[in-house]
N, C-alpha and C. Protein backbone atom coordinates (compact mmCIF):
# COMPACT_ATOMS: atom_id res chain seq x y z
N UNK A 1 93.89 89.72 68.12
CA UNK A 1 93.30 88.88 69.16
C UNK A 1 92.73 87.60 68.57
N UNK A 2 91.87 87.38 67.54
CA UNK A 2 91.33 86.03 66.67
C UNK A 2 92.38 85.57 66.44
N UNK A 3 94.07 86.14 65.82
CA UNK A 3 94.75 85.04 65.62
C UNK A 3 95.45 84.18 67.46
N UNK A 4 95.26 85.01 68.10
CA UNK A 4 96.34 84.62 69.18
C UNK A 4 95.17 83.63 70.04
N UNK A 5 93.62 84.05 69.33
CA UNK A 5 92.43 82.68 69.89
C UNK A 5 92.39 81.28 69.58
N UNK A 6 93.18 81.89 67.81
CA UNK A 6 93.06 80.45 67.11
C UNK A 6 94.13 79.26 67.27
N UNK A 7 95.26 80.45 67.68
CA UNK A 7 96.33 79.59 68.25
C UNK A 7 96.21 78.85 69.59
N UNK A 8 95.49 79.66 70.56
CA UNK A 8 95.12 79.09 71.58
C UNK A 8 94.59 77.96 71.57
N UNK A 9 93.66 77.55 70.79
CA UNK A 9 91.89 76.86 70.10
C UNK A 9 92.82 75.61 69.56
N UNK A 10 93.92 75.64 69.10
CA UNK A 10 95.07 74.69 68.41
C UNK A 10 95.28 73.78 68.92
N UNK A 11 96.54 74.60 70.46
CA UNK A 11 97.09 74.08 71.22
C UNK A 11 96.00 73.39 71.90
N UNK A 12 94.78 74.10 72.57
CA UNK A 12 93.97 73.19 73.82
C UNK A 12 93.31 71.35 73.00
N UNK A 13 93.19 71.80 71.74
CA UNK A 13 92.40 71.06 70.75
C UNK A 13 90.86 70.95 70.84
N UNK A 14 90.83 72.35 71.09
CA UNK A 14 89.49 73.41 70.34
C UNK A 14 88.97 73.34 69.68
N UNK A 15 87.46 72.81 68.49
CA UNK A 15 87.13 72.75 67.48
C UNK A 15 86.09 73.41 67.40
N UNK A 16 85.45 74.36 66.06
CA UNK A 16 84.19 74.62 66.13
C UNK A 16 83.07 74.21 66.21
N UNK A 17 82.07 74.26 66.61
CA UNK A 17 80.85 73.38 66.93
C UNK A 17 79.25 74.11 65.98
N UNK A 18 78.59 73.29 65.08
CA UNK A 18 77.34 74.20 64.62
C UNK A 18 77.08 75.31 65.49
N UNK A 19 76.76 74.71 66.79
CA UNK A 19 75.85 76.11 67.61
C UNK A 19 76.73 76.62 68.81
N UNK A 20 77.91 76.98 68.17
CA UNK A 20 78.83 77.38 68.57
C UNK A 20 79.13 78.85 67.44
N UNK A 21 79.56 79.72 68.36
CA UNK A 21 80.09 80.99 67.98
C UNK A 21 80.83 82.22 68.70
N UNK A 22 81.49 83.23 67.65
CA UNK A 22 82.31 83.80 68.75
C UNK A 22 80.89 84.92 69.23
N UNK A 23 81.34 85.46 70.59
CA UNK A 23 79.94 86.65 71.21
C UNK A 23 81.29 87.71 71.42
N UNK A 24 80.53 89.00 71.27
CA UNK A 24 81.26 89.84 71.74
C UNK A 24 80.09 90.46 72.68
N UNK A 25 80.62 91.44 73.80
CA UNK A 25 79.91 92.25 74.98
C UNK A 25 80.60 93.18 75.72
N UNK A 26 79.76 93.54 76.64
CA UNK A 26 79.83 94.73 77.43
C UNK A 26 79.74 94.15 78.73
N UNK A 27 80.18 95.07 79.90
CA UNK A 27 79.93 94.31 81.00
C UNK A 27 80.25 95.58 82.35
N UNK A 28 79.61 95.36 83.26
CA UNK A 28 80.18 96.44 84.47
C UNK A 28 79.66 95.68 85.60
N UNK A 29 80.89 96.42 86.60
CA UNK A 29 80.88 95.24 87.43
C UNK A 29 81.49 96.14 88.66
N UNK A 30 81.14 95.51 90.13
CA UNK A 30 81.64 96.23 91.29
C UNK A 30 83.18 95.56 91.85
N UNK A 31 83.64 96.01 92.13
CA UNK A 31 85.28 95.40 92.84
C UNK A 31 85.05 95.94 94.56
N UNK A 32 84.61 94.91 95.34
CA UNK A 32 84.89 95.54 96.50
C UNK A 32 85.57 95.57 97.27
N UNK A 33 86.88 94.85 96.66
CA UNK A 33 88.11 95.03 97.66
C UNK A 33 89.05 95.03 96.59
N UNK A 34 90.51 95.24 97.27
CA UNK A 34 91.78 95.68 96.64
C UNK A 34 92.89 95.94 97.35
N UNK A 35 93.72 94.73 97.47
CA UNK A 35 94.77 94.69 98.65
C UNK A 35 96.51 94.77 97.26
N UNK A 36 96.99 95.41 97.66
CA UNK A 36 98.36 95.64 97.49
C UNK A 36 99.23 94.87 98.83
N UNK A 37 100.21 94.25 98.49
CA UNK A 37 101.14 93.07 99.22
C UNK A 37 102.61 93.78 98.87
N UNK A 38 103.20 94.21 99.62
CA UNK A 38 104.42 95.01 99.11
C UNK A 38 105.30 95.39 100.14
N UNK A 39 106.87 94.81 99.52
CA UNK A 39 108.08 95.13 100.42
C UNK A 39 109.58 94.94 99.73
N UNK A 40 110.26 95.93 100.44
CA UNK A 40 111.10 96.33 99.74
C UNK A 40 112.25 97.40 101.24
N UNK A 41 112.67 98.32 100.68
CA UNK A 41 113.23 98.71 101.29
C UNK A 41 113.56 100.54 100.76
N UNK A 42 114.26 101.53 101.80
CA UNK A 42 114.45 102.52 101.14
C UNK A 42 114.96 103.65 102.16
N UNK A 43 114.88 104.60 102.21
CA UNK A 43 115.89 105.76 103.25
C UNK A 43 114.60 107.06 103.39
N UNK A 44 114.32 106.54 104.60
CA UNK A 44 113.99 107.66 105.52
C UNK A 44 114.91 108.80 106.79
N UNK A 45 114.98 110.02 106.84
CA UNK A 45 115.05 110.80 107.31
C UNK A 45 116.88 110.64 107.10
N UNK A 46 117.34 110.02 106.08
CA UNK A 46 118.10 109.81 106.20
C UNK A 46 118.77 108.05 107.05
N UNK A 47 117.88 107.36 107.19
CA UNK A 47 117.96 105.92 107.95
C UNK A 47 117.94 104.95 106.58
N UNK A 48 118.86 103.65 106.63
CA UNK A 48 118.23 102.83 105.67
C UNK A 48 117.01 101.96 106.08
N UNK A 49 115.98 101.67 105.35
CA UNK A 49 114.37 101.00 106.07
C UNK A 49 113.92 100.27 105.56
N UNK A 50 113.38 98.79 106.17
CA UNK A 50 113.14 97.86 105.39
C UNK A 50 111.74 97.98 105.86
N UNK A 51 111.12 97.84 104.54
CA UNK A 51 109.36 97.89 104.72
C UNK A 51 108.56 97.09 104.20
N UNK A 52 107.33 96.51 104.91
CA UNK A 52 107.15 95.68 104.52
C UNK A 52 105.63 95.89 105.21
N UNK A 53 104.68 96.00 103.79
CA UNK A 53 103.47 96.89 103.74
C UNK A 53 102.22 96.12 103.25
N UNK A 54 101.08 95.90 103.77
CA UNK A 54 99.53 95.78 102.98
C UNK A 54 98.77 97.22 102.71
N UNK A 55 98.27 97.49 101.93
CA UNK A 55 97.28 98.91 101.27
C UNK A 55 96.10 97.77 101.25
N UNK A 56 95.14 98.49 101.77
CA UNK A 56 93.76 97.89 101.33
C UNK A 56 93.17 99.53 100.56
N UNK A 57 92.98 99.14 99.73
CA UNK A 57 91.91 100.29 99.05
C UNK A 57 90.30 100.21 98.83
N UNK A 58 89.69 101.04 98.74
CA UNK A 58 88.19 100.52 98.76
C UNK A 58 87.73 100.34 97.69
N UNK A 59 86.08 99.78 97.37
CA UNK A 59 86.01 99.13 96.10
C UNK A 59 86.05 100.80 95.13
N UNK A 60 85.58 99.95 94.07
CA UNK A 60 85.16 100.65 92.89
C UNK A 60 84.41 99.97 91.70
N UNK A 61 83.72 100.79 90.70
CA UNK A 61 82.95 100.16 89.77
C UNK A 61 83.99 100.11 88.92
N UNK A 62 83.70 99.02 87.87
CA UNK A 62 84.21 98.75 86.38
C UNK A 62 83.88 98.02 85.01
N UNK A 63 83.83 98.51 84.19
CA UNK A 63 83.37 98.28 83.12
C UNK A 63 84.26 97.75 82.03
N UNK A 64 83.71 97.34 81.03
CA UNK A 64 84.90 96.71 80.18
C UNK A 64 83.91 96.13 79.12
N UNK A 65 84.95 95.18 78.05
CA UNK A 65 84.62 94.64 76.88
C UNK A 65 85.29 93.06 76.87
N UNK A 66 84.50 92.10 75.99
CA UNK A 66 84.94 90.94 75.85
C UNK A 66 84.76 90.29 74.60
N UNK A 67 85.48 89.42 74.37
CA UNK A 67 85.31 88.62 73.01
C UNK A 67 85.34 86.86 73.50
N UNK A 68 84.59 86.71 73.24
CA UNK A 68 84.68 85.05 73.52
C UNK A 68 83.94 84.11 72.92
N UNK A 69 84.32 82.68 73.31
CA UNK A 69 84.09 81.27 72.45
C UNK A 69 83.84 80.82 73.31
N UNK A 70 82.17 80.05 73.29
CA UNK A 70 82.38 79.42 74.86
C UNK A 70 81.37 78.25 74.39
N UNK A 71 81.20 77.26 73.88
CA UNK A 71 80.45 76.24 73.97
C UNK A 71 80.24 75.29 74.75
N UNK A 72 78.51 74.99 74.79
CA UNK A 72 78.36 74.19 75.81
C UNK A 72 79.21 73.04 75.96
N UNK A 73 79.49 72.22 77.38
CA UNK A 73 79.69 71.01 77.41
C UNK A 73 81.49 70.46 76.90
N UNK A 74 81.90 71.80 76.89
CA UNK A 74 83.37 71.85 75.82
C UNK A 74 83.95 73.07 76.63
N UNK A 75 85.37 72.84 76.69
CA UNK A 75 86.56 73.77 76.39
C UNK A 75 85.77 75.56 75.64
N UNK A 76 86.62 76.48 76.01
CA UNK A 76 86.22 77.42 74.92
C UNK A 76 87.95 78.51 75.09
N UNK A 77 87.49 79.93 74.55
CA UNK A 77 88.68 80.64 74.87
C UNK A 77 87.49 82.41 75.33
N UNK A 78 87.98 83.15 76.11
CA UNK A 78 87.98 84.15 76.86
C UNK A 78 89.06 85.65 76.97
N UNK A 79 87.94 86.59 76.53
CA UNK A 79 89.34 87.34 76.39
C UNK A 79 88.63 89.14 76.52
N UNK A 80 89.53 89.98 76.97
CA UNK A 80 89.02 91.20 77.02
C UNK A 80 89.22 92.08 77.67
N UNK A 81 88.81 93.18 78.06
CA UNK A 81 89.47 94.16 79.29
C UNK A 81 88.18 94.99 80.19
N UNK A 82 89.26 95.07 81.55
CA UNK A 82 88.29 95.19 82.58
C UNK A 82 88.61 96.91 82.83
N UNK A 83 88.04 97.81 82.77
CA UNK A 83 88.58 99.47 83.32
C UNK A 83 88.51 99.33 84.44
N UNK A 84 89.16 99.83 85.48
CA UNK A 84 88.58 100.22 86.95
C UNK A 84 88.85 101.41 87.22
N UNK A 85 87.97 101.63 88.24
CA UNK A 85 87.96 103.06 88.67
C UNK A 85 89.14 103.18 89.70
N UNK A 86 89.48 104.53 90.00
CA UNK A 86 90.24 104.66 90.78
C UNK A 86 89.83 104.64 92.02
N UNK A 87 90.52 104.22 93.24
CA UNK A 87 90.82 103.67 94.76
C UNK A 87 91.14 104.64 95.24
N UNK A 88 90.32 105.13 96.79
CA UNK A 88 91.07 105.36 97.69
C UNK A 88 91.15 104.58 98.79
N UNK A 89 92.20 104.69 99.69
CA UNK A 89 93.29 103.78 100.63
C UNK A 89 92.05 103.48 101.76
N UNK A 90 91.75 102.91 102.15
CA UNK A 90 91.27 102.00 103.42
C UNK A 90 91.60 102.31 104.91
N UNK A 91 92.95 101.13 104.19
CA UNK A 91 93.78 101.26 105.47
C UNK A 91 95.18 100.35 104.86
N UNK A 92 96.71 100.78 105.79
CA UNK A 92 97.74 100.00 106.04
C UNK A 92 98.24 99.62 106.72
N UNK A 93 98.99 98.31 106.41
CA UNK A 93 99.43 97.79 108.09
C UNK A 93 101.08 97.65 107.43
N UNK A 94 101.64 98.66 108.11
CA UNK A 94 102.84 98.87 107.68
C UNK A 94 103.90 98.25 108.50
N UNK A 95 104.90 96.73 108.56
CA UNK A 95 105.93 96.47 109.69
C UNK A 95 104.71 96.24 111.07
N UNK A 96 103.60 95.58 110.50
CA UNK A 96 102.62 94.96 111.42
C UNK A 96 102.11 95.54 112.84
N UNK A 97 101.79 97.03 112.15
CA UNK A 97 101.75 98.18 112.61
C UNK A 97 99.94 98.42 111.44
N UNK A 98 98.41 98.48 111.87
CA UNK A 98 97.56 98.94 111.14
C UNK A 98 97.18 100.28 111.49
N UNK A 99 96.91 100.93 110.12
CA UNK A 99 96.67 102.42 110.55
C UNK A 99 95.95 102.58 109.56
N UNK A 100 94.63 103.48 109.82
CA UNK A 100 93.48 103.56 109.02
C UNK A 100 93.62 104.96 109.26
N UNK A 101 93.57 104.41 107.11
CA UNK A 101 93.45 106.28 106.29
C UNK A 101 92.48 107.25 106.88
N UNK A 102 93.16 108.69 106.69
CA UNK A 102 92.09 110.05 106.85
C UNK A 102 92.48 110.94 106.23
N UNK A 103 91.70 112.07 105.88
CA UNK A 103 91.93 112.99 104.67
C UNK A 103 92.07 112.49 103.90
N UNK A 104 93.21 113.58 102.98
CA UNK A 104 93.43 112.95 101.52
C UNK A 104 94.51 112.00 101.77
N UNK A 105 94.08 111.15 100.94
CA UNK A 105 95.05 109.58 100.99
C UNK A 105 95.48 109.66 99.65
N UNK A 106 96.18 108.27 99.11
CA UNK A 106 96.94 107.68 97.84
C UNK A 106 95.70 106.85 97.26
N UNK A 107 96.17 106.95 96.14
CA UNK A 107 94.89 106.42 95.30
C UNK A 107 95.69 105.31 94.25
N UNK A 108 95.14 104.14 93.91
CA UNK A 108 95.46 103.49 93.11
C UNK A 108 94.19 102.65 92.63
N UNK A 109 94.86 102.65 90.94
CA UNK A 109 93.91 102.35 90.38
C UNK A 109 94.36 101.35 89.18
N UNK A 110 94.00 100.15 88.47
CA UNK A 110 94.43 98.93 87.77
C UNK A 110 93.18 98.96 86.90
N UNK A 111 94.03 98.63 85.06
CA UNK A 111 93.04 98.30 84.23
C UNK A 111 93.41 96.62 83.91
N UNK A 112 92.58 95.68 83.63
CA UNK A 112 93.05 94.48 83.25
C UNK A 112 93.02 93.70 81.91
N UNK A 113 93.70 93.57 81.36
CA UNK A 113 93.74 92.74 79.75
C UNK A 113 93.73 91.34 80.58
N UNK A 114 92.72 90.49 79.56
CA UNK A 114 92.83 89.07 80.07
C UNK A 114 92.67 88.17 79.30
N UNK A 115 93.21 87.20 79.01
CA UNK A 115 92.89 86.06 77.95
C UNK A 115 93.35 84.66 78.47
N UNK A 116 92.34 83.83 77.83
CA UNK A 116 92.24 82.39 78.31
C UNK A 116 91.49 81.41 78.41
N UNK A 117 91.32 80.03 79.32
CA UNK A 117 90.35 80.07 78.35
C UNK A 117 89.14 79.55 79.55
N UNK A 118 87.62 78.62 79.08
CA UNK A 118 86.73 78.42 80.01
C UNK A 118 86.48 76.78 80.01
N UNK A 119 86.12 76.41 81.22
CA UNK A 119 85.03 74.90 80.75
C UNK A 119 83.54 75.36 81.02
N UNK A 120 82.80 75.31 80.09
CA UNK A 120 81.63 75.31 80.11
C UNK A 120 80.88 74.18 80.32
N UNK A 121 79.65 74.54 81.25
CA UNK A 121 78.68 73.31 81.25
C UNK A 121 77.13 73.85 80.69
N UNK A 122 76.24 73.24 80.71
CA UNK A 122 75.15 73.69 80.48
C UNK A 122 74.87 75.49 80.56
N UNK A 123 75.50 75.71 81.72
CA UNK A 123 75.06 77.19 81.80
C UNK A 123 76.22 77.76 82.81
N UNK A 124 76.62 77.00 83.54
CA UNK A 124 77.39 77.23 84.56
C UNK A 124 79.39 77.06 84.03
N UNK A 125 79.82 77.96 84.71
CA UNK A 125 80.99 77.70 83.88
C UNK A 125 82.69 78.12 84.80
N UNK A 126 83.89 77.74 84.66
CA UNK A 126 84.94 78.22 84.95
C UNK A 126 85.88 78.60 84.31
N UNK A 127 86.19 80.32 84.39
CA UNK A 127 86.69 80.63 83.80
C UNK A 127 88.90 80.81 84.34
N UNK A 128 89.46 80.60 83.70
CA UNK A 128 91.21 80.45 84.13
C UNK A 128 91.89 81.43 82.77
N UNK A 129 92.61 82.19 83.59
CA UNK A 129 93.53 83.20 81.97
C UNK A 129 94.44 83.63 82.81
N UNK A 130 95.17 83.98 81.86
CA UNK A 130 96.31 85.51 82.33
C UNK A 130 95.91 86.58 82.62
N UNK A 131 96.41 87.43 83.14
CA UNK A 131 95.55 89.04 83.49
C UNK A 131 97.43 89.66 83.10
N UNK A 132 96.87 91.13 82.42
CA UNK A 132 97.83 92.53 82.62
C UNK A 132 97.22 93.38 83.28
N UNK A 133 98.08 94.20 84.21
CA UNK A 133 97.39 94.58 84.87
C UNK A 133 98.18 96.30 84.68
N UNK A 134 97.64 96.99 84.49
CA UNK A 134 98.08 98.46 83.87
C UNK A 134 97.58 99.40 84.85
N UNK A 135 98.57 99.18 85.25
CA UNK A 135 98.52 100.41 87.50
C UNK A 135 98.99 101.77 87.06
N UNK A 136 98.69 102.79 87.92
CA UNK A 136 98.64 103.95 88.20
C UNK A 136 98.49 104.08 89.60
N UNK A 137 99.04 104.63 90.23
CA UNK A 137 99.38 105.12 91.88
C UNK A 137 99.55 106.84 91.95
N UNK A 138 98.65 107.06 92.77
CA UNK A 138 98.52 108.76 92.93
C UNK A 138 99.06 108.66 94.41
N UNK A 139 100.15 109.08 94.69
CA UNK A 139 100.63 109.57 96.58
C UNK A 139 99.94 110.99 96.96
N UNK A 140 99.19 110.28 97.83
CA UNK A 140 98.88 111.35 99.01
C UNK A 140 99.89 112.38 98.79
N UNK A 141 99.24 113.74 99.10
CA UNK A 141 100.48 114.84 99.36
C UNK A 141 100.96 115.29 98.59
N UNK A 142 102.45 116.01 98.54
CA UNK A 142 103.09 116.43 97.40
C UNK A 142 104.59 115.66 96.93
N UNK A 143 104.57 114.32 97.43
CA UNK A 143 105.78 113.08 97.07
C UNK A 143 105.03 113.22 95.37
N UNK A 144 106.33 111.69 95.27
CA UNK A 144 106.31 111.24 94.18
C UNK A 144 106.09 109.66 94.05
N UNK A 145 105.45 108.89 92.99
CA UNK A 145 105.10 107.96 93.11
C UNK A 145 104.69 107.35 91.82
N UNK A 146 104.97 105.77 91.99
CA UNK A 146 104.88 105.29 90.04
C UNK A 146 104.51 103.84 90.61
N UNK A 147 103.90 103.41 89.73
CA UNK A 147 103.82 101.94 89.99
C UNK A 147 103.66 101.33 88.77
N UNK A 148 104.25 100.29 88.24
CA UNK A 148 104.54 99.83 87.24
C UNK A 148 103.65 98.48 86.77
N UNK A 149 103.43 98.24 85.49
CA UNK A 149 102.39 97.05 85.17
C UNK A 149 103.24 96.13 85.58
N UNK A 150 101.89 94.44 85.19
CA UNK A 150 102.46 93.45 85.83
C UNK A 150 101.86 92.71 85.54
N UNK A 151 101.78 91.31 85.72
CA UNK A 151 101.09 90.02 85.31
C UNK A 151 100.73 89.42 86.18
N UNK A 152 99.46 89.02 85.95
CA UNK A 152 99.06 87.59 86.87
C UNK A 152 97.99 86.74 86.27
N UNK A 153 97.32 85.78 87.14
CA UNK A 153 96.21 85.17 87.43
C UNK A 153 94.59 85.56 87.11
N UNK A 154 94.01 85.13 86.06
CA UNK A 154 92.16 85.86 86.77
C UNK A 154 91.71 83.95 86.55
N UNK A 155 90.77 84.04 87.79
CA UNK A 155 89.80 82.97 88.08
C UNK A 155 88.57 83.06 88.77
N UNK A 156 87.67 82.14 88.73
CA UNK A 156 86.58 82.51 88.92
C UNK A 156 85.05 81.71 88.92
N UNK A 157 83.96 82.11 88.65
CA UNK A 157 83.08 81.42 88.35
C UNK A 157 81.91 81.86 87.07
N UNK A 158 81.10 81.23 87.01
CA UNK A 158 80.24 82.16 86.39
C UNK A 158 78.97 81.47 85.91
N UNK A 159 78.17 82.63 85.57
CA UNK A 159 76.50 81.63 85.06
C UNK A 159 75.99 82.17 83.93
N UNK A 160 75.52 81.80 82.82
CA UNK A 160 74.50 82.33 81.63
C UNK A 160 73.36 82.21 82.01
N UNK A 161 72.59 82.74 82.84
CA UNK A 161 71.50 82.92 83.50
C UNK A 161 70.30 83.26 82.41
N UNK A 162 70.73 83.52 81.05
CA UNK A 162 70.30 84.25 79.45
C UNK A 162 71.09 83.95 78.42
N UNK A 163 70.53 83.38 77.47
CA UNK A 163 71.62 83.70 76.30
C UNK A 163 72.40 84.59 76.42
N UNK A 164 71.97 85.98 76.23
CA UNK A 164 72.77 87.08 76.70
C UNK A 164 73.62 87.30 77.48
N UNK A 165 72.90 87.22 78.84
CA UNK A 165 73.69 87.73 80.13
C UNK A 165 74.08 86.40 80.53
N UNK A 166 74.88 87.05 81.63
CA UNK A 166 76.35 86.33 82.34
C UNK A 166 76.35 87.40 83.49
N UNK A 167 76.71 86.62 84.64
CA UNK A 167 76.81 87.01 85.88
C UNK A 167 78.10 85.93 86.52
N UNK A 168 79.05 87.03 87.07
CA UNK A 168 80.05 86.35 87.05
C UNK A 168 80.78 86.66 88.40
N UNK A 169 81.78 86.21 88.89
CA UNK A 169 82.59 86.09 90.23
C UNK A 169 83.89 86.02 90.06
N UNK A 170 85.06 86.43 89.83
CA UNK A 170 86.08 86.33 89.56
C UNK A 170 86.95 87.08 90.15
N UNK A 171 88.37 86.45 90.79
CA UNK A 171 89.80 87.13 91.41
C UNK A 171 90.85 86.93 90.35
N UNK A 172 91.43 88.72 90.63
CA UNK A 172 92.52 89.21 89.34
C UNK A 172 93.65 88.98 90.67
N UNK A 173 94.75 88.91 89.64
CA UNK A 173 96.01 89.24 90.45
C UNK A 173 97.19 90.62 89.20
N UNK A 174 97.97 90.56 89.51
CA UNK A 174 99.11 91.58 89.05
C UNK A 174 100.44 91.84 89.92
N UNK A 175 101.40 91.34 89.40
CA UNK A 175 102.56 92.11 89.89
C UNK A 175 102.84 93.08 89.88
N UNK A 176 103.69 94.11 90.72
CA UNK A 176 104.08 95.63 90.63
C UNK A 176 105.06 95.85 91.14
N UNK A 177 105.78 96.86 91.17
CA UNK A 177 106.87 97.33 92.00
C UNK A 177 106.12 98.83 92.09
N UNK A 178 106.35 99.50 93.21
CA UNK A 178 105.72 100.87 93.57
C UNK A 178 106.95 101.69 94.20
N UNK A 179 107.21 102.88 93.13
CA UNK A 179 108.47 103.94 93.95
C UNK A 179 108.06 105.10 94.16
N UNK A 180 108.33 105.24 95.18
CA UNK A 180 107.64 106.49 96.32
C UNK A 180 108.90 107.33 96.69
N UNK A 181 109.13 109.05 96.31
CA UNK A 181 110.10 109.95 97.12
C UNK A 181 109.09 111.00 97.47
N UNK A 182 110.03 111.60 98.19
CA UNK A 182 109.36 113.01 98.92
C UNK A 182 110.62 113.63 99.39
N UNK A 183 111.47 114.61 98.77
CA UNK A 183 112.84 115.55 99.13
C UNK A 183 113.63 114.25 99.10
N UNK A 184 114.61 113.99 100.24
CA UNK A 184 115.22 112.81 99.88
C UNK A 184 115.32 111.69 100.65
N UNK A 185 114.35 111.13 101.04
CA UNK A 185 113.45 109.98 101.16
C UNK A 185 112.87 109.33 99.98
N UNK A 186 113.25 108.12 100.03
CA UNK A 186 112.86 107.33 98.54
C UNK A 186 112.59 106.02 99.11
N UNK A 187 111.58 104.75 98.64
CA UNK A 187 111.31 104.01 99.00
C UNK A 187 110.52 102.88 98.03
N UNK A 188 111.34 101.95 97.52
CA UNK A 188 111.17 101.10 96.62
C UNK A 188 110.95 99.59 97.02
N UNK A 189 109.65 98.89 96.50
CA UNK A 189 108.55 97.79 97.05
C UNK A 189 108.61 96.85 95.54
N UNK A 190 108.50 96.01 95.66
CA UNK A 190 107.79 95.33 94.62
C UNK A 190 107.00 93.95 95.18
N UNK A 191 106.05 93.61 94.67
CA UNK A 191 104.87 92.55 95.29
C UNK A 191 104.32 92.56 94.45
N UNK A 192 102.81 92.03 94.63
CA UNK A 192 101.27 91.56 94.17
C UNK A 192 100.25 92.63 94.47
N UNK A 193 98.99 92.76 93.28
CA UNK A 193 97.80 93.09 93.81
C UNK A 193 96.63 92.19 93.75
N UNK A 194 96.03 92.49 94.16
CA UNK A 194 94.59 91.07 94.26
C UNK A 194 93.67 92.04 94.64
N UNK A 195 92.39 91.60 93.42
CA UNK A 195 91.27 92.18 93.53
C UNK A 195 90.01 91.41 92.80
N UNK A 196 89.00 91.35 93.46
CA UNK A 196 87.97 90.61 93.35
C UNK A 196 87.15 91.36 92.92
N UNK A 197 86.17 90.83 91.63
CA UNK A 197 85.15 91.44 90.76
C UNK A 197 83.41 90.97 90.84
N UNK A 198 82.76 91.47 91.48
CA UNK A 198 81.53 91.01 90.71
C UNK A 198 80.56 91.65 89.45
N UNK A 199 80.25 90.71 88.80
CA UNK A 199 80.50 91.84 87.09
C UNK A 199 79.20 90.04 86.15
N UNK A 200 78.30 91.77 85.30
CA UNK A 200 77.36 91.72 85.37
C UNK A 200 77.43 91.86 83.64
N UNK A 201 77.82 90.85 82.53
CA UNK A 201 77.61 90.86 81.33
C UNK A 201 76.81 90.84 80.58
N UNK A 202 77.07 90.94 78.93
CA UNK A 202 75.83 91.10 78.10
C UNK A 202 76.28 91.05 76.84
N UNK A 203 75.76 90.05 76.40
CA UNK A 203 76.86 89.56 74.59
C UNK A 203 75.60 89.80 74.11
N UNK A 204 76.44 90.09 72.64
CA UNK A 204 75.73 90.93 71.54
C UNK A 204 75.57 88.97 70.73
């Protein structure tokens, strides 16, 4: 990760500063929403079916680690991973059709790697990177179901309210494709997820 910072730090034309340094931290944070965007197509009851789906899932907490360079008044670089907890389903609006979950539902759940970099000001700051986004999908029931990693977007805001702490605002994205059978019904999607963090840091 330091070399793929320094390369970063290169390209932007990054330099070190006296009261400048790298921080490492901890951080946990609430996600209270989580929409899946997804369509595709696949064979029900024997029919071919084109589908074309939103999942809202509900929030969850998450925690994670970071490494970063962030000097005042300057450019910096940003980097680290977010855990999240696992989701259950909300609601879907399936072929513009909404139907809100009961019982046991599908659960999905996204960890995020992120790197990139910030403009800092006095205290206040914006942060722009890449996100990986490392999905897991549990189907309701006794189907089958996979959802595959993916890339996107994290942006955001944020404040050093403390040397230490950081209080922050930021939207992830991730691509996926999600394949769903049950006997022989099969049904294959690929889209976006988007999920919004509020998350509550602390550099060492």
């Amino acid at each position: 990760m330091r070399i793929f910072a320094a390369a970063v730090m290169m390209i932007l034309g990054l330099s070190t500063t006296a009261n400048a340094e790298w921080r490492y931290g901890v951080q946990i944070g609430y996600s209270p929403n989580y929409l899946a965007k997804l369509s595709g197509d696949g064979t029900v009851s024997g029919t071919p079916t084109d589908i074309d789906y939103d999942l809202e899932y509900k929030g969850a907490v998450e925690v994670g680690f970071n490494a970063w360079y962030a000097p005042q008044h300057s450019w910096g670089f940003i980097s680290g991973i977010s855990l999240g907890g696992e989701r259950d389903l909300d609601k879907m609006t399936l072929n513009g059709v909404t139907y809100s979950a009961t019982g046991s539902t599908s659960k999905f759940q996204t960890h995020f790697l992120y790197a990139g970099t910030l403009y800092r000001w006095e205290s206040f700051y914006l942060p722009l990177g890449l996100a990986y986004g490392i999905n897991k999908f549990t189907p309701a029931g006794t189907g089958d179901g996979e959802a595959t990693n993916g890339v996107g977007v994290l942006f955001g805001l944020g404040w050093f309210f403390a040397d230490n702490f950081v209080i922050e605002y930021i939207g992830r994205s991730t691509t996926t494709e999600l394949k769903l059978s049950s006997g022989t019904d099969t049904i294959k999607t690929k889209g976006a997820i988007g999920s919004a963090l509020l998350n509550l840091k602390y550099f060492f």
